[in-house]
Protein backbone atom coordinates (compact mmCIF):
# COMPACT_ATOMS: atom_id res chain seq x y z
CA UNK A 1 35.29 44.46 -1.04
CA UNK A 2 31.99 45.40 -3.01
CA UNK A 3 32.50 43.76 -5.60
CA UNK A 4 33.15 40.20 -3.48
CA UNK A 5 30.12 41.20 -1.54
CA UNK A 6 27.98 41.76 -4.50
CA UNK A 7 29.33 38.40 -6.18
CA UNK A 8 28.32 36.68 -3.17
CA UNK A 9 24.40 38.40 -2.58
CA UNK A 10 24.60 37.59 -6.69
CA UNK A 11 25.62 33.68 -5.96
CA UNK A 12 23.17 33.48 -2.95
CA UNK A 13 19.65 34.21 -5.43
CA UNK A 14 20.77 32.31 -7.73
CA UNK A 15 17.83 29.57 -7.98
CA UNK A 16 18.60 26.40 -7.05
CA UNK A 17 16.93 22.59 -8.07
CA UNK A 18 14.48 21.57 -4.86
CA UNK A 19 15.69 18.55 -3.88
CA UNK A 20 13.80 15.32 -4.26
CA UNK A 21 11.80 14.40 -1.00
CA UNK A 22 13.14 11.70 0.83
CA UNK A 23 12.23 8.14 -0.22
CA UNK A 24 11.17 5.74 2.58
CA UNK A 25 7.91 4.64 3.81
CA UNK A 26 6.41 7.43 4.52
CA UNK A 27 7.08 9.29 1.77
CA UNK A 28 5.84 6.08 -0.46
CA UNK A 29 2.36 5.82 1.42
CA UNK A 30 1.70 9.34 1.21
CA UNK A 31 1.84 8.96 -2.52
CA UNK A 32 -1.18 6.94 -2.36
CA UNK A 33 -2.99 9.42 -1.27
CA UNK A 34 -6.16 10.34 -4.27
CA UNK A 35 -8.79 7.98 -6.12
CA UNK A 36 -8.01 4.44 -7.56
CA UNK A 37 -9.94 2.52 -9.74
CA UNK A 38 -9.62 -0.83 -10.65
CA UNK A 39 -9.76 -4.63 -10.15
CA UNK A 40 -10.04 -6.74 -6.88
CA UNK A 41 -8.66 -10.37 -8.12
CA UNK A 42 -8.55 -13.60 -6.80
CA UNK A 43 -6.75 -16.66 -8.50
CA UNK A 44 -8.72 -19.69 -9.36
CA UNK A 45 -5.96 -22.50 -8.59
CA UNK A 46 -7.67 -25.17 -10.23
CA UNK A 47 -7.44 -22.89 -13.43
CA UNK A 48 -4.92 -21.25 -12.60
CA UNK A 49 -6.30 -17.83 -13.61
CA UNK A 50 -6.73 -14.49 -12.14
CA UNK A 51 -10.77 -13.62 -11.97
CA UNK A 52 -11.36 -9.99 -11.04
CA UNK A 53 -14.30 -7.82 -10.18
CA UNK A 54 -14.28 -3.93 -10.40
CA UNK A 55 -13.11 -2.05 -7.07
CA UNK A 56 -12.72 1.62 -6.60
CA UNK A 57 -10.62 2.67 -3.88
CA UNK A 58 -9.92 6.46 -2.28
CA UNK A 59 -6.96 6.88 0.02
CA UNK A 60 -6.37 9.75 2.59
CA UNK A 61 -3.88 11.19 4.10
CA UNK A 62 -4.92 12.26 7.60
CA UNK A 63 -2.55 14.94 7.92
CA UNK A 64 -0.11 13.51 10.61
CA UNK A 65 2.20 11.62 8.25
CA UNK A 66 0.95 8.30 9.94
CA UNK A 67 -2.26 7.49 9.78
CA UNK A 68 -4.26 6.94 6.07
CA UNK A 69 -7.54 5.84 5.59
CA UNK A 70 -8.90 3.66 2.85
CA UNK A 71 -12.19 3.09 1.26
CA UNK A 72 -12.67 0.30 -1.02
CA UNK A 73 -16.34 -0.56 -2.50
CA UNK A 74 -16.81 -3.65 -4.93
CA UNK A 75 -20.06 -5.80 -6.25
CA UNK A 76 -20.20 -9.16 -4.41
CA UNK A 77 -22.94 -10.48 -6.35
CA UNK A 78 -26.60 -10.33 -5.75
CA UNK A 79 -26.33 -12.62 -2.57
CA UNK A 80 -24.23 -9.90 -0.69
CA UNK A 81 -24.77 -6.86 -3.25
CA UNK A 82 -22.10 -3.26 -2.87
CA UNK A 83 -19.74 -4.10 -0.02
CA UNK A 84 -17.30 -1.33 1.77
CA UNK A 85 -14.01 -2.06 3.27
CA UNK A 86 -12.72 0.56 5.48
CA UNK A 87 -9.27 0.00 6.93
CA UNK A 88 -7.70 2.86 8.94
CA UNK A 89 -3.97 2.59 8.79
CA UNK A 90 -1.28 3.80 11.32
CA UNK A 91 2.68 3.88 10.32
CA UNK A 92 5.30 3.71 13.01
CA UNK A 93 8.56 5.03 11.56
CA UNK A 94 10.61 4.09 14.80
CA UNK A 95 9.20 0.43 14.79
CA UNK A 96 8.86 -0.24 11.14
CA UNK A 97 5.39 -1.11 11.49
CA UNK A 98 1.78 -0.56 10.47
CA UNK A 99 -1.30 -1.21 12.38
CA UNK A 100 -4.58 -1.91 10.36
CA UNK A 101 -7.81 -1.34 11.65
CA UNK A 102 -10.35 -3.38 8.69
CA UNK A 103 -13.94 -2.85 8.96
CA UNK A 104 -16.49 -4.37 6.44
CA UNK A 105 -20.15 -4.82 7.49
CA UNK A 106 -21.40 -8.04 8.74
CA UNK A 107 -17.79 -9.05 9.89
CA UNK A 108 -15.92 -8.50 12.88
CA UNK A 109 -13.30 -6.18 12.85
CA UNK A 110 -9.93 -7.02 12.43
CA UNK A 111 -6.60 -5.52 13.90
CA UNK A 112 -3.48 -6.65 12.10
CA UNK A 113 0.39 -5.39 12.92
CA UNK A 114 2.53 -5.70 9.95
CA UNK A 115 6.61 -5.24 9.87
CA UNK A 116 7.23 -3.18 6.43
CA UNK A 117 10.34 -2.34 4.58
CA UNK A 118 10.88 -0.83 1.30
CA UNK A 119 12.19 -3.32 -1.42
CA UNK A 120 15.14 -2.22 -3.18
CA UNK A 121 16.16 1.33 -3.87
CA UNK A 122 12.51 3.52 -4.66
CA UNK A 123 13.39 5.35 -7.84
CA UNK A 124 11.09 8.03 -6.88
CA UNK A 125 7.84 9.18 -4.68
CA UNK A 126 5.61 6.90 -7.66
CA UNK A 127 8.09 4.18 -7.99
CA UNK A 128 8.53 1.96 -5.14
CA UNK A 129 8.02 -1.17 -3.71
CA UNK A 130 6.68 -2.18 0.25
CA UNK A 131 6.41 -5.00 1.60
CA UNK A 132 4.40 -5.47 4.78
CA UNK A 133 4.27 -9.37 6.64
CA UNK A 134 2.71 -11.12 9.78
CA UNK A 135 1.73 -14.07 11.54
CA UNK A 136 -1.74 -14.10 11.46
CA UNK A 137 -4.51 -16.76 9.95
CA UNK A 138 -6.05 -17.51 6.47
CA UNK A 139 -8.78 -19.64 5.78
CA UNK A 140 -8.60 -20.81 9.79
CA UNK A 141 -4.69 -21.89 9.43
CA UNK A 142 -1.73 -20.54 10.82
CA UNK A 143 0.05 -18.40 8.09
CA UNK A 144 2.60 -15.95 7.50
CA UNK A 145 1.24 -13.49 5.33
CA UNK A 146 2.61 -11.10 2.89
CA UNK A 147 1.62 -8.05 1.36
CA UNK A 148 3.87 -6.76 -1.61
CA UNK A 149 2.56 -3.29 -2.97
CA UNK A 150 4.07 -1.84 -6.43
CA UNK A 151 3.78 1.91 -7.04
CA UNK A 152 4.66 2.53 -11.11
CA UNK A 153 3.97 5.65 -11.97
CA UNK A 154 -0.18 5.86 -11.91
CA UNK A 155 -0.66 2.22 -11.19
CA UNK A 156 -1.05 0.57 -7.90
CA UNK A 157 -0.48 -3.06 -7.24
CA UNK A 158 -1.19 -5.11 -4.21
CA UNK A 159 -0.56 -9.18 -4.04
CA UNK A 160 -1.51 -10.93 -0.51
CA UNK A 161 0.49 -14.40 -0.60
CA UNK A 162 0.48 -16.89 2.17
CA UNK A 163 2.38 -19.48 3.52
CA UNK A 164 0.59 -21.78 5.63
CA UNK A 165 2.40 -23.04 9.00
CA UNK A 166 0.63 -25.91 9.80
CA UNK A 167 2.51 -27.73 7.30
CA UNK A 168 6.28 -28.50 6.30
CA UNK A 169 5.96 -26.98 3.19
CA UNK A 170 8.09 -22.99 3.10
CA UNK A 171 5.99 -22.18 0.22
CA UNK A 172 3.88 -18.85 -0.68
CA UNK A 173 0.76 -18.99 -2.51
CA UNK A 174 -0.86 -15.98 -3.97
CA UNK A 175 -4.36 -15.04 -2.62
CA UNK A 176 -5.46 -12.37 -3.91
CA UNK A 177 -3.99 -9.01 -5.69
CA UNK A 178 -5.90 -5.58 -6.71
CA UNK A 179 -4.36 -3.68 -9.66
CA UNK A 180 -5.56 -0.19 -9.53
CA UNK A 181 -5.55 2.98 -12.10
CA UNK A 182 -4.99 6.43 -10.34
CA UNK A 183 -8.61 8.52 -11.77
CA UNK A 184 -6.74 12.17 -12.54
């Protein structure tokens, strides 16, 4: 009977692997937690290119699995000069949804509710895809918009498209993107 008991204390310390966290939303937006530096882009359509000017962004984690907050400053040019976005962001596991709270000087503040789902199977906690949509406006039109964020590794992609419903066209245009660098 010792010897069982003995093989059985022996099994139990035996280290094991940790297991992977759990991939889902929350899990993927916490990763995004640190310092991001990058590009802010917006597509020329008559060109048809991508022009970009260079953003840095830090995300944090407030602590609650919820609620992030995100700081984004970027040159506008001389006529506007260093501009800071500030959008405080609230995930609701039990709705699928986040709430953004965007503040930029000189603007009125804007509240938008998205409905967000993971795309696909995440590989990992840095290798995922969300995609967050609404009804809301763009350039004073009725539009669905989407946001479609790409986590590979140290990278960080967001593209806004939008479709416009004002017309009978089902048909998403990009907007804008930012493609951002984690700073180690």
């Amino acid at each position: 009977m010792s010897v069982a008991l003995a093989l059985l204390v022996g099994a139990a310390s035996v280290p094991t692997a940790a297991a992977p966290p759990v991939m889902n939303i929350a899990t993927a937006r916490a990763s995004m937690t640190g310092s991001w530096t990058g590009l802010l882009e917006y597509l020329d359509y008559s060109a048809n290119k991508w022009f970009g000017i260079p953003v840095k962004t830090v995300i944090e984690d407030q602590g609650d699995g919820a609620t992030t907050i995100r700081k984004s400053d970027f040159d506008d040019g001389p006529k506007v000069g260093m501009v800071r976005i500030t959008t405080v962001e609230l995930f609701d596991a039990a709705k699928g949804t986040v709430t953004t709270a965007t503040f930029r000087k000189g603007r009125n503040a804007e509240l938008t509710n998205y409905v967000t789902h993971l795309d696909g199977a995440a590989k990992d906690a840095t290798h995922w895809t969300i995609i967050e949509e609404t009804k809301s406006d763009d350039d004073n039109r009725p539009a669905m918009l989407r946001l479609t964020t790409v986590r590979d590794g140290d990278t960080l992609e967001t593209l806004k498209e939008v479709d416009f419903l004002d017309d009978s066209k089902s048909q998403w245009l990009k907007r804008n993107r930012t493609r951002l660098t984690l700073i180690k």
